[in-house]
Protein backbone atom coordinates (compact mmCIF):
# COMPACT_ATOMS: atom_id res chain seq x y z
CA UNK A 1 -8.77 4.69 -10.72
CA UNK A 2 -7.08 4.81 -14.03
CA UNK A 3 -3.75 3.65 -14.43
CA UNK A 4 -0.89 6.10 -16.05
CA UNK A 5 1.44 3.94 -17.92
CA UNK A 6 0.42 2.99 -21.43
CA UNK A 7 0.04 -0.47 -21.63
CA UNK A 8 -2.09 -2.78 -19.08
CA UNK A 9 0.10 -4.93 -17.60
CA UNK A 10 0.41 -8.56 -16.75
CA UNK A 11 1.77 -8.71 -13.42
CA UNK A 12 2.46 -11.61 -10.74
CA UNK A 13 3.59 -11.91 -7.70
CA UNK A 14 5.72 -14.19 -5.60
CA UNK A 15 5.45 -13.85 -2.01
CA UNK A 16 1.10 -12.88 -1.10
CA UNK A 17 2.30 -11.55 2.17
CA UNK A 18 0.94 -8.55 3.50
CA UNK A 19 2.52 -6.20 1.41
CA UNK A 20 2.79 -8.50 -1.67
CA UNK A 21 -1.44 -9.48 -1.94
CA UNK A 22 -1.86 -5.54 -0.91
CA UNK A 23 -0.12 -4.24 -4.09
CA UNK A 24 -1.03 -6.43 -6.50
CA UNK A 25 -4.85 -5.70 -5.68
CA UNK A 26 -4.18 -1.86 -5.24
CA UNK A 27 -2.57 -2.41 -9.31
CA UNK A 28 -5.62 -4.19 -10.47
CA UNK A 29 -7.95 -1.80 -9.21
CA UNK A 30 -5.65 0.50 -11.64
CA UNK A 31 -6.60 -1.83 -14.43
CA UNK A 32 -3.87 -4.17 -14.85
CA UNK A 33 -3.94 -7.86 -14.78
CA UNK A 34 -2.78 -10.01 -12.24
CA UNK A 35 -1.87 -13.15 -13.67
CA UNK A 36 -1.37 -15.63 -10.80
CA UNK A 37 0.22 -15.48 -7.21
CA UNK A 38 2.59 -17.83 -5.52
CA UNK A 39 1.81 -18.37 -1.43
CA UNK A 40 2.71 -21.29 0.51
CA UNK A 41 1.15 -20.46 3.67
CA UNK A 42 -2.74 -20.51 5.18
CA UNK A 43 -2.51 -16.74 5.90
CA UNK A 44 -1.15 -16.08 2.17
CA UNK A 45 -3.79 -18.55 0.36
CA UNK A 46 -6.70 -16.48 2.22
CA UNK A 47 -5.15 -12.97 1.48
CA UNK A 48 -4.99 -13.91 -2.60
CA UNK A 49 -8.66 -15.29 -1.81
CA UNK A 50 -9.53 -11.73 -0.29
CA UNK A 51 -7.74 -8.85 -1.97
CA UNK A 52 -7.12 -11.41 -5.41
CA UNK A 53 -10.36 -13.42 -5.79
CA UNK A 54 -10.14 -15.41 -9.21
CA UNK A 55 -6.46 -14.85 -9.50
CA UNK A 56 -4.96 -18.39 -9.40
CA UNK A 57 -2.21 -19.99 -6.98
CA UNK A 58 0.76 -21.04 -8.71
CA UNK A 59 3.96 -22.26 -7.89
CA UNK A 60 7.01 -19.18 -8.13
CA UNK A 61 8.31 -20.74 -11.71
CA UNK A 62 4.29 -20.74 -13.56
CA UNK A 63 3.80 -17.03 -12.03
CA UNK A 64 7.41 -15.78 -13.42
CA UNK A 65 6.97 -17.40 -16.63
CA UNK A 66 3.27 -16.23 -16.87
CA UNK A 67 3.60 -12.28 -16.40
CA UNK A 68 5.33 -9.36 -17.91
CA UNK A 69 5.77 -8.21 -14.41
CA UNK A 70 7.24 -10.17 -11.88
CA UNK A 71 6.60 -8.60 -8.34
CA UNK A 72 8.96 -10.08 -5.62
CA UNK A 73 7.57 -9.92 -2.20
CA UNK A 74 9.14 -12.10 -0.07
CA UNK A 75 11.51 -11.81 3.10
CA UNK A 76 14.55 -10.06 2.87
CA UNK A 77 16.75 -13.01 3.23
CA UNK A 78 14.95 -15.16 0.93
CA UNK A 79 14.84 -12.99 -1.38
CA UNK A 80 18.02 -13.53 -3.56
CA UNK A 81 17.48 -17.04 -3.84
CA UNK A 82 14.21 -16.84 -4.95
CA UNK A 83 15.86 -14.46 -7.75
CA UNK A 84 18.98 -17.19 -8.25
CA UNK A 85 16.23 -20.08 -8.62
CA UNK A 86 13.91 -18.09 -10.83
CA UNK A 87 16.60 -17.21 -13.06
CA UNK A 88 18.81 -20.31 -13.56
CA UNK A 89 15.40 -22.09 -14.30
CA UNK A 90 14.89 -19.71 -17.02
CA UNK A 91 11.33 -18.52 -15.42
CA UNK A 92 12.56 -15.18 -16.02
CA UNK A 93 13.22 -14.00 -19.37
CA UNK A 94 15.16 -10.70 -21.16
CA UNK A 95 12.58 -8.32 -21.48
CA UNK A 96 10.80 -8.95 -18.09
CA UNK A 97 10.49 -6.47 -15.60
CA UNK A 98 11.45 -7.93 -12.30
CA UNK A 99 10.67 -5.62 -9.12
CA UNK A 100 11.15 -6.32 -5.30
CA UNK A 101 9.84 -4.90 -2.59
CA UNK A 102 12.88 -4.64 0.18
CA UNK A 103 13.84 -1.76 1.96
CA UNK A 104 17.24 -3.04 2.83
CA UNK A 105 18.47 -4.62 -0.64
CA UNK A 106 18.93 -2.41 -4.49
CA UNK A 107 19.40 -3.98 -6.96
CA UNK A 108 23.00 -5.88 -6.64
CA UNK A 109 20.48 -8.79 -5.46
CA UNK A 110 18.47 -8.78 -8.46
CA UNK A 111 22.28 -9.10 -10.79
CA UNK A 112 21.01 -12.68 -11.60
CA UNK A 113 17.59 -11.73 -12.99
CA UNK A 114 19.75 -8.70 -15.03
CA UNK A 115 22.40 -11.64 -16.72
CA UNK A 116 19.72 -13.04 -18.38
CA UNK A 117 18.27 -9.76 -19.61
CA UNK A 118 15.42 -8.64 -16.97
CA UNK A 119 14.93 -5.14 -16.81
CA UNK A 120 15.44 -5.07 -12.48
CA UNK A 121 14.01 -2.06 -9.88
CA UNK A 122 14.10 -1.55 -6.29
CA UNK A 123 10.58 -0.54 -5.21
CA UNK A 124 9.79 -0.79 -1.50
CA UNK A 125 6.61 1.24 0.03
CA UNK A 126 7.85 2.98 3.28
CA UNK A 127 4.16 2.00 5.34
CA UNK A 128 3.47 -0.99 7.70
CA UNK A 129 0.44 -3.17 6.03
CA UNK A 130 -1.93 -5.17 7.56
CA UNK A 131 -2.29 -7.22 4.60
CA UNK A 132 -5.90 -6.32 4.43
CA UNK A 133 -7.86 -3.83 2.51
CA UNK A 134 -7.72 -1.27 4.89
CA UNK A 135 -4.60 -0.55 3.43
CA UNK A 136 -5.70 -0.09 -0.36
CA UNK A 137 -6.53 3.62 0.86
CA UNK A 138 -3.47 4.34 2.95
CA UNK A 139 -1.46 3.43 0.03
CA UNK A 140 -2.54 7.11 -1.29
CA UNK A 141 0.56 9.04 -0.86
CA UNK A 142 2.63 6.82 0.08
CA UNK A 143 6.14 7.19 -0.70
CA UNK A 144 8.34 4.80 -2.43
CA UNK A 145 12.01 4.03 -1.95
CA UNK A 146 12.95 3.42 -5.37
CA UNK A 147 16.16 2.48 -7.09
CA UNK A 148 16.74 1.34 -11.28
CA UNK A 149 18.59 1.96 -14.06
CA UNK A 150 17.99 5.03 -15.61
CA UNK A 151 16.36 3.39 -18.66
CA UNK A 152 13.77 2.33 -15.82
CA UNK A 153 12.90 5.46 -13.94
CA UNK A 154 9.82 6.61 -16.52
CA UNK A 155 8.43 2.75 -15.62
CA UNK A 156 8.58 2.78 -11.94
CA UNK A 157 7.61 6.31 -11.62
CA UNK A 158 4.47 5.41 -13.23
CA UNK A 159 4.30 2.43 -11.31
CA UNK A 160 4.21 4.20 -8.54
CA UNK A 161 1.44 6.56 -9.31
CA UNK A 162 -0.45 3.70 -10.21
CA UNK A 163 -0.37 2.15 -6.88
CA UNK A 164 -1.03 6.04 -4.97
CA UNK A 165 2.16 6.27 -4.02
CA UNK A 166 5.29 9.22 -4.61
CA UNK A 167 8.08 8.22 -5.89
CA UNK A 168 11.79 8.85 -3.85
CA UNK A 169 14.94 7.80 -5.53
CA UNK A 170 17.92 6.01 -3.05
CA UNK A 171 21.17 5.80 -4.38
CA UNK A 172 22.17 1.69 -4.53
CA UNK A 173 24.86 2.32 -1.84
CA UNK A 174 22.30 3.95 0.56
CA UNK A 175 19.76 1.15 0.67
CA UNK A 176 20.39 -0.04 3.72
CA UNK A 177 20.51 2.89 5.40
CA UNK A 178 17.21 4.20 4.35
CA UNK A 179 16.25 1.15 5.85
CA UNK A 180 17.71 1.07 8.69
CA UNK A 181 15.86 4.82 8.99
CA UNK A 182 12.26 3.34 8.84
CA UNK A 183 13.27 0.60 10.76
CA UNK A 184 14.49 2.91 13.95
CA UNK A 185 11.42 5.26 13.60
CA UNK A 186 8.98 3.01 13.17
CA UNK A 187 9.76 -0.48 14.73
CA UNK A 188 11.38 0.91 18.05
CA UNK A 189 8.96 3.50 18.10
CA UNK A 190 6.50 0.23 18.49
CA UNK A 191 8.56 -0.99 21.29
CA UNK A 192 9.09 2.63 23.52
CA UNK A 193 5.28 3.13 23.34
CA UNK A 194 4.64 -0.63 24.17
CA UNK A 195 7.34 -0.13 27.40
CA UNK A 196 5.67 3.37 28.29
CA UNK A 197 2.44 1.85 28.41
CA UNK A 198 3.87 -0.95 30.90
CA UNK A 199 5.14 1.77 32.75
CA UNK A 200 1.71 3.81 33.12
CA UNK A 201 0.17 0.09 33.80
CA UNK A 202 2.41 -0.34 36.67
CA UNK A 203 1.64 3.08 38.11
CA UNK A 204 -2.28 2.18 38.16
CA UNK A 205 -3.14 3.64 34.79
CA UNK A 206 -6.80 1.90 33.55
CA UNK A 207 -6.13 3.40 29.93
CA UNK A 208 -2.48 3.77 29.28
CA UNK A 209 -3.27 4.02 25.69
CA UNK A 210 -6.03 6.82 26.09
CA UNK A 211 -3.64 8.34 28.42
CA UNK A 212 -0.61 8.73 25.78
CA UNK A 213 -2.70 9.07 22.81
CA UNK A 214 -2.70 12.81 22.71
CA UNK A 215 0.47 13.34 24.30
CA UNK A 216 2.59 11.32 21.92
CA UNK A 217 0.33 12.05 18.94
CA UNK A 218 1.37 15.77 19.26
CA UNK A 219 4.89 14.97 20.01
CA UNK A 220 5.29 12.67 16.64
CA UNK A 221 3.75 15.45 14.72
CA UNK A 222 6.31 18.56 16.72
CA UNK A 223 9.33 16.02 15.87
CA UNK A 224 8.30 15.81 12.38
CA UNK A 225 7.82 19.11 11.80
CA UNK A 226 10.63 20.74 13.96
CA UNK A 227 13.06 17.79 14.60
CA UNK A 228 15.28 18.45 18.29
CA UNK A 229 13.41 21.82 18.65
CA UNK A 230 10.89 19.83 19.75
CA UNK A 231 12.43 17.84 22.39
CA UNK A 232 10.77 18.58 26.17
CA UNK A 233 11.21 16.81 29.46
CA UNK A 234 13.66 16.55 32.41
CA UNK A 235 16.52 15.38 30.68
CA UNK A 236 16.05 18.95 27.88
CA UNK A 237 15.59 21.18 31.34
CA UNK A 238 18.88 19.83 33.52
CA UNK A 239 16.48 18.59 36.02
CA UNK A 240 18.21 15.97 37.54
CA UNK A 241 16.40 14.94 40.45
CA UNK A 242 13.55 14.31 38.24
CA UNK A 243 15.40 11.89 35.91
CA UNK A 244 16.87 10.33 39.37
CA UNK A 245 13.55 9.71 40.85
CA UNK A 246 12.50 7.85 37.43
CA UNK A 247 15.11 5.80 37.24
CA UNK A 248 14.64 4.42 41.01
CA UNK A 249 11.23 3.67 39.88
CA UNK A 250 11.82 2.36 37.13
CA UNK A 251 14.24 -0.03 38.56
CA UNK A 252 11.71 -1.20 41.53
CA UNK A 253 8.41 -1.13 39.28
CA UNK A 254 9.51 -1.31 35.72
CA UNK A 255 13.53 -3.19 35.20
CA UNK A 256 12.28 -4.41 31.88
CA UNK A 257 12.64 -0.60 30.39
CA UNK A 258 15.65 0.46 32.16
CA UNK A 259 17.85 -0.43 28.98
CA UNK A 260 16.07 0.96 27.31
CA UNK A 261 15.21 4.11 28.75
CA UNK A 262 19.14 4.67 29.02
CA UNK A 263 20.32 4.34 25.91
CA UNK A 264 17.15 7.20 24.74
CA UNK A 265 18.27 9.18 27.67
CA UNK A 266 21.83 9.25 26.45
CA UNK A 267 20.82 10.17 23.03
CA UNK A 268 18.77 12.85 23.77
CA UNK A 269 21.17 14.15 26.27
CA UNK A 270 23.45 14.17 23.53
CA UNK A 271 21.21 16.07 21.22
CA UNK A 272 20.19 18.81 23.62
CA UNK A 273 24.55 19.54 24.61
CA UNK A 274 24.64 19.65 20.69
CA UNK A 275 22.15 22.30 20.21
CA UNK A 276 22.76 24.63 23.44
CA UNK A 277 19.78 23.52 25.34
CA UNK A 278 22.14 21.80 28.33
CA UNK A 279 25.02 23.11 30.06
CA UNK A 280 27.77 20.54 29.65
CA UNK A 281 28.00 20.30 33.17
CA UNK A 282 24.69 19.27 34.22
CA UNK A 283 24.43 16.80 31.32
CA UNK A 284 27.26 15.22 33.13
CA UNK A 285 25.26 14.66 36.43
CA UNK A 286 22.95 12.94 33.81
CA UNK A 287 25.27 11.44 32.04
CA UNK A 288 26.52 9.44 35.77
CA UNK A 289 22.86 8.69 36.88
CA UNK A 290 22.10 6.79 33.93
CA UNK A 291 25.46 4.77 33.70
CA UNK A 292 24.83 4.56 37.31
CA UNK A 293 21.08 2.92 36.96
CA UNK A 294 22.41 0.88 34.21
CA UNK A 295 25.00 -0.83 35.55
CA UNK A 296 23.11 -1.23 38.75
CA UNK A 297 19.74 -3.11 37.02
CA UNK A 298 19.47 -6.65 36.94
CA UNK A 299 17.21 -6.96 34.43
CA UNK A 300 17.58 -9.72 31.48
CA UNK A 301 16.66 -9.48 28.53
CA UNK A 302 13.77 -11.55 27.63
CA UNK A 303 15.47 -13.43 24.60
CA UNK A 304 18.38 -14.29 27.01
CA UNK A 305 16.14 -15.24 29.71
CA UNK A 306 14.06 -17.65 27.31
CA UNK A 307 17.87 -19.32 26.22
CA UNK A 308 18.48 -20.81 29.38
């Protein structure tokens, strides 16, 4: 792999996490040089060892004053005072590019690093990463929520290409919304497919993962392509004897999804009135069960239940 922009780069990185140890060997395999890597856990010391081997540890302050590039790939809520710290010790410099990863933050977070003359972009790879190199390869096609200055589009754009990715620009004041996108479709999906699993294991599934599999791969790839066209199921049809009799067992076999299974149920009920597919009148009797089974479970969350 060649890289596109025209200078090799000296890059580090603060934060060898999953995604930050991932990028920084997926831009060296481009051909640009990564300087040193700040990690203060076990997990992030063997991940520079892995994907980085001969790249030295550093503290945050030696990598920032060491690179051209200074990757930022640490937790959202760490991350502006890692960017305070770095800049009032004068580890970053005018000139320097300074990029972060987040989804959720643009570049308001990054106004210290700008005072003192960084040139600051929001770069954050919509994928989940094992932090291993299986994800090198997935990286190919990836796209990239990106926001910068103008005067830094060209660089990031190339950035981008040089890690496999596409670039996709989101306006400063929509950050956290994109966000808040992946975050839906991708983390909660995690969690309904966990709970319908649980649900198949209760009713005497052996493989409720082989049994979903080609059910739900097919549905992910109908809802991506045709969006609410391609809802199905009892709640789409009216049939509400059929969305009665799941949630009584549901309550007796299954409490721990009732919640939610509701609030889905409400929101595609919602979606199929909106399009025409329901008669407002039967998406009532719907409407009632639910609030009905809802008000009726007993179950507790499992972060309340582990407070008392």
């Amino acid at each position: 792999m060649t890289h596109t922009l025209s200078a090799r780069l000296r890059i580090g990185v603060v934060g060898a996490g999953r995604v930050g140890a991932v990028l920084a060997a997926r831009l060296r395999c481009a051909g640009h040089e990564i300087v040193a890597a700040a990690g203060e856990s076990d997990a992030s010391a063997r991940r520079i060892a892995d994907l980085l081997p001969g790249v030295p540890t550093e503290k945050p302050s030696v990598v920032a004053r060491a690179c051209d590039v200074l990757l930022l790939t640490v937790p959202d809520d760490m991350l502006a005072n890692v960017v305070s710290m770095l800049s009032a010790s004068g580890a970053i410099r005018e000139g320097q590019h300074v990029v972060h990863t987040s989804g959720r933050h643009g570049l308001d977070v990054l106004a210290p690093a700008q005072e003192v003359g960084a040139r600051v972009v929001a770069m954050h790879p919509a994928m989940t990463f094992t932090g291993t190199a299986l994800d090198l390869d997935r990286l190919d096609g990836c796209v990239f929520g990106l926001t910068a200055p103008d005067a830094e589009r060209v660089f990031v754009s190339d950035l981008v290409v040089d890690l496999g990715g596409r670039p996709m620009w989101v306006p400063e004041a929509s950050r956290t919304l994109y966000h808040a996108g992946l975050a839906h479709g991708a983390n909660h999906l995690v969690t309904l497919v966990t709970e319908s699993m649980e649900m198949l294991t209760a009713a005497g599934a052996d493989d409720p993962a082989g049994t979903l599999r080609p059910l739900l791969t097919a549905a992910l790839d109908n809802a991506l392509e045709h969006g609410d066209a391609a809802l199905t199921g009892p709640i789409v049809r009216g049939d509400v004897n059929t969305v009665a009799a799941h949630l009584e067992e549901i309550a007796a076999k299954a409490p721990q999804t009732m919640e939610s299974y509701v609030a889905l149920g409400r929101a595609t009920l919602g979606r199929a009135v909106t399009d025409g597919r329901l008669l407002p009148i039967r998406a009532l009797k719907i409407h009632q069960l639910l609030a009905e089974a809802l008000a009726e479970s007993t179950t507790t969350p499992a972060f309340q239940r582990d407070a008392r």
